[in-house]
C-alpha atoms as a PDB file:
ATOM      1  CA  UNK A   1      24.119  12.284  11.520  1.00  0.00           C
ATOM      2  CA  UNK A   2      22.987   8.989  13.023  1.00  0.00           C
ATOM      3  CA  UNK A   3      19.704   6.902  13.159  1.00  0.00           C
ATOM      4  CA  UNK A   4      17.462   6.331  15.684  1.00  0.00           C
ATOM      5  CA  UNK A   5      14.543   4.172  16.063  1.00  0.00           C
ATOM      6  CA  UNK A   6      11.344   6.561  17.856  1.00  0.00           C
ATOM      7  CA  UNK A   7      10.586   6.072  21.417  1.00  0.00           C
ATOM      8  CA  UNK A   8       6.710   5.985  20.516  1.00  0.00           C
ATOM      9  CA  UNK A   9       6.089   4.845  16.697  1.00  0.00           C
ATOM     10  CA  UNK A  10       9.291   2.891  16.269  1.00  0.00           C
ATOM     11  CA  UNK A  11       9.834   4.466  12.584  1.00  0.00           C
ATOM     12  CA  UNK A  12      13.860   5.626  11.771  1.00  0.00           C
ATOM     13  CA  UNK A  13      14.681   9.074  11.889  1.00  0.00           C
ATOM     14  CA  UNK A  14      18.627  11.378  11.922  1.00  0.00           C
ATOM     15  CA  UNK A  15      19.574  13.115  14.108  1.00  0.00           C
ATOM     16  CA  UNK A  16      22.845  14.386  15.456  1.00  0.00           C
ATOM     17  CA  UNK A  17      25.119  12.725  18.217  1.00  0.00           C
ATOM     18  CA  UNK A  18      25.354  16.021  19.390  1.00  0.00           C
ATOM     19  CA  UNK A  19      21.874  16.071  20.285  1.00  0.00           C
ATOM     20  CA  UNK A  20      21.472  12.355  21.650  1.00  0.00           C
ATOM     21  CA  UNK A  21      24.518  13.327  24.139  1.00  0.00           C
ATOM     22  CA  UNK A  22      22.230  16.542  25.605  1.00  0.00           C
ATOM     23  CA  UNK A  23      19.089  13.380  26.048  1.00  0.00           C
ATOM     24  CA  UNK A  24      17.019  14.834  23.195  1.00  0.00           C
ATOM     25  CA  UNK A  25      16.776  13.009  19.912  1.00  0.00           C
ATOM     26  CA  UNK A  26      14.447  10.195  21.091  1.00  0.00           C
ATOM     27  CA  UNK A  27      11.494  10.766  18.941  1.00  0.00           C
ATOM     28  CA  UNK A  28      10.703  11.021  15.214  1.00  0.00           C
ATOM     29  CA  UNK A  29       8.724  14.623  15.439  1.00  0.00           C
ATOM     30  CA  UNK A  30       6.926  16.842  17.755  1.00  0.00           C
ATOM     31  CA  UNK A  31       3.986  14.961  17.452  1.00  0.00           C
ATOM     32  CA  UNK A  32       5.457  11.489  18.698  1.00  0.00           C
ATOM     33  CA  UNK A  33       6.952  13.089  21.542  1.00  0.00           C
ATOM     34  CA  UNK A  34       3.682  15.048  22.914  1.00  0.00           C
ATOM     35  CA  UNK A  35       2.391  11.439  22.389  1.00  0.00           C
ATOM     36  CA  UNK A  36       4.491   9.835  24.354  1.00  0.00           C
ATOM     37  CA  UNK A  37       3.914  12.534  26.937  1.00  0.00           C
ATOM     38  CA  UNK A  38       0.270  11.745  26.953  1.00  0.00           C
ATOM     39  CA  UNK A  39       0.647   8.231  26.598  1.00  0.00           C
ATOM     40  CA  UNK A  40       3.814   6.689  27.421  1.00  0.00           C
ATOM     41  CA  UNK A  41       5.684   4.231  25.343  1.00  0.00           C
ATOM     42  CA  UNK A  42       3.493   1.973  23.274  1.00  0.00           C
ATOM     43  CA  UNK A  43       4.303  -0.597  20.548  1.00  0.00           C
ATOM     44  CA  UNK A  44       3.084   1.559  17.609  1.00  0.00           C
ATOM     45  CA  UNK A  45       0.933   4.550  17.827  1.00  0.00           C
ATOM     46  CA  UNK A  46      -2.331   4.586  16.060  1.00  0.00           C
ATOM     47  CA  UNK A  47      -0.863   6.324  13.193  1.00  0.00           C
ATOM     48  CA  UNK A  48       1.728   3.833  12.884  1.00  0.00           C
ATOM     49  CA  UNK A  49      -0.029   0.606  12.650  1.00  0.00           C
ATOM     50  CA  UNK A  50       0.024  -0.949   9.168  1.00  0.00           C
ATOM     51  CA  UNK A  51      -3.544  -1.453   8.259  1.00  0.00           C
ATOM     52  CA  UNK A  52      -5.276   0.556  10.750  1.00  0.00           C
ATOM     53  CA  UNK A  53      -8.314   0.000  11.108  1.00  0.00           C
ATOM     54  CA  UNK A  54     -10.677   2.370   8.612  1.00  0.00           C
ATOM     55  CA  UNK A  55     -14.597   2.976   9.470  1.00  0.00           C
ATOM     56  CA  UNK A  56     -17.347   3.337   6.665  1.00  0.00           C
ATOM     57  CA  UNK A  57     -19.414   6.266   6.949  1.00  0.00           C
ATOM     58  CA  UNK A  58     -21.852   7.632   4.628  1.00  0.00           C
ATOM     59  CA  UNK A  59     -21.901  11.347   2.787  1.00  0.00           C
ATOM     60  CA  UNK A  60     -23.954  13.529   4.133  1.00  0.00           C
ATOM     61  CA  UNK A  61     -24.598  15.057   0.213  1.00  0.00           C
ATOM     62  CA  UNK A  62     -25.000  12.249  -1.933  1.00  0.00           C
ATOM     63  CA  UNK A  63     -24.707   8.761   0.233  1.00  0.00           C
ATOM     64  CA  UNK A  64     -21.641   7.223  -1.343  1.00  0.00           C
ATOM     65  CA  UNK A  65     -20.001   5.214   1.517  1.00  0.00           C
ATOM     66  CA  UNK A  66     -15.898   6.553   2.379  1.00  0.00           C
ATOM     67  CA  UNK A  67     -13.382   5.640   4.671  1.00  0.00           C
ATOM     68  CA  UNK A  68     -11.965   7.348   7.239  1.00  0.00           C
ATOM     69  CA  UNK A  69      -9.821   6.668  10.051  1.00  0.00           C
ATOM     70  CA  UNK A  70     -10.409   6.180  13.864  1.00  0.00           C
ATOM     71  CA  UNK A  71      -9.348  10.009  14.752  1.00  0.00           C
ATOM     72  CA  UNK A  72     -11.718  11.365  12.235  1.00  0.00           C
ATOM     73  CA  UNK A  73     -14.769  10.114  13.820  1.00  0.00           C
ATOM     74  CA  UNK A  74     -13.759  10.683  17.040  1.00  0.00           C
ATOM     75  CA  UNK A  75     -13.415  14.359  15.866  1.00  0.00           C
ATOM     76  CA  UNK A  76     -16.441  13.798  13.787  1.00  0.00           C
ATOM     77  CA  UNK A  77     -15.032  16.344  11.513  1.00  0.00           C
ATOM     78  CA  UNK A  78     -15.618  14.158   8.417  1.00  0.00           C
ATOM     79  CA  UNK A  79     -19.573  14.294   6.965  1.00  0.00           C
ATOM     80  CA  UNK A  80     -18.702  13.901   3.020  1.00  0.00           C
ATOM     81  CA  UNK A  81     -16.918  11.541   0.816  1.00  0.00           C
ATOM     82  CA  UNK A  82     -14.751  14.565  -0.851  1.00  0.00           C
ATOM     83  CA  UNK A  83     -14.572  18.534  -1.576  1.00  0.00           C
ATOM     84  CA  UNK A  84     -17.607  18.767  -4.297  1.00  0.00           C
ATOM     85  CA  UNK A  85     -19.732  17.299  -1.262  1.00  0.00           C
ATOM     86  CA  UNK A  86     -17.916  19.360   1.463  1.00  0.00           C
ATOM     87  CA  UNK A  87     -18.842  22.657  -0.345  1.00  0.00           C
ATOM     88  CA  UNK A  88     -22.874  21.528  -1.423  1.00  0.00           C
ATOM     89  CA  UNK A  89     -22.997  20.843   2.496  1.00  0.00           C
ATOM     90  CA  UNK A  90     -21.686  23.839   3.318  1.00  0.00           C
ATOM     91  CA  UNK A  91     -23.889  26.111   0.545  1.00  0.00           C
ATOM     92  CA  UNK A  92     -27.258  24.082   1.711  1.00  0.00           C
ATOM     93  CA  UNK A  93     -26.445  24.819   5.831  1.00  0.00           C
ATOM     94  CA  UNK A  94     -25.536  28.329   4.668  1.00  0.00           C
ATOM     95  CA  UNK A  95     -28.980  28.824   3.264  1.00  0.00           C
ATOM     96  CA  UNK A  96     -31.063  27.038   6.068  1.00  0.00           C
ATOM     97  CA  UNK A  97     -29.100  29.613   8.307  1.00  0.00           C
ATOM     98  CA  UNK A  98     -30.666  32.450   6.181  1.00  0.00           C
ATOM     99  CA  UNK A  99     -34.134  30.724   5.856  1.00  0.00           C
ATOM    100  CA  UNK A 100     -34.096  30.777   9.706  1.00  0.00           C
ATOM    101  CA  UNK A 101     -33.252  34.536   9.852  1.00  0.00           C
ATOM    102  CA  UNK A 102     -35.658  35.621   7.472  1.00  0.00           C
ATOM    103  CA  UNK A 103     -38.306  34.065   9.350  1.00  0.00           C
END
């Protein structure tokens, strides 16, 4: 096996001569190479940087401030600071759902 630096991230990876010879073996995992696809070649990917950046948001259960990362927000798929928080959310919208049936 021999290593490679990855077309997109830059980070080492193996792989076999075998495999560099057919013009595969470029990239560290699927996901850099769809990436790069999308992309094209950039310094570091997001995911890569040291010291991304990190945004502060606020839990939707109790208001403690957390960190999350760029993608997260954009997917807005992060509300609360950990699990316990995740699942009160998840009971209280759960019985607003019912109160709104009932009615």
């Amino acid at each position: 096996m021999i290593w490679r630096d990855c077309e997109y991230c830059g980070g080492p990876f193996t792989t076999y001569p075998s495999v560099v010879k057919l013009g595969r073996g470029r990239f560290c995992g699927r996901r850099c190479a769809r990436l790069y696809e999308r992309y094209g070649k950039r310094n570091l990917g997001p995911r890569y940087e040291s010291g991304s950046k990190k945004i502060t948001r606020y839990c939707e259960v109790c208001g403690e401030p957390f960190q999350v990362t760029p993608s997260e927000t954009a997917a807005d798929n992060r509300e609360c600071c950990g699990n316990e928080c995740k699942f009160t959310l998840k009971t209280l919208r759960a019985l607003e759902r019912r109160k709104d049936e009932d009615v």
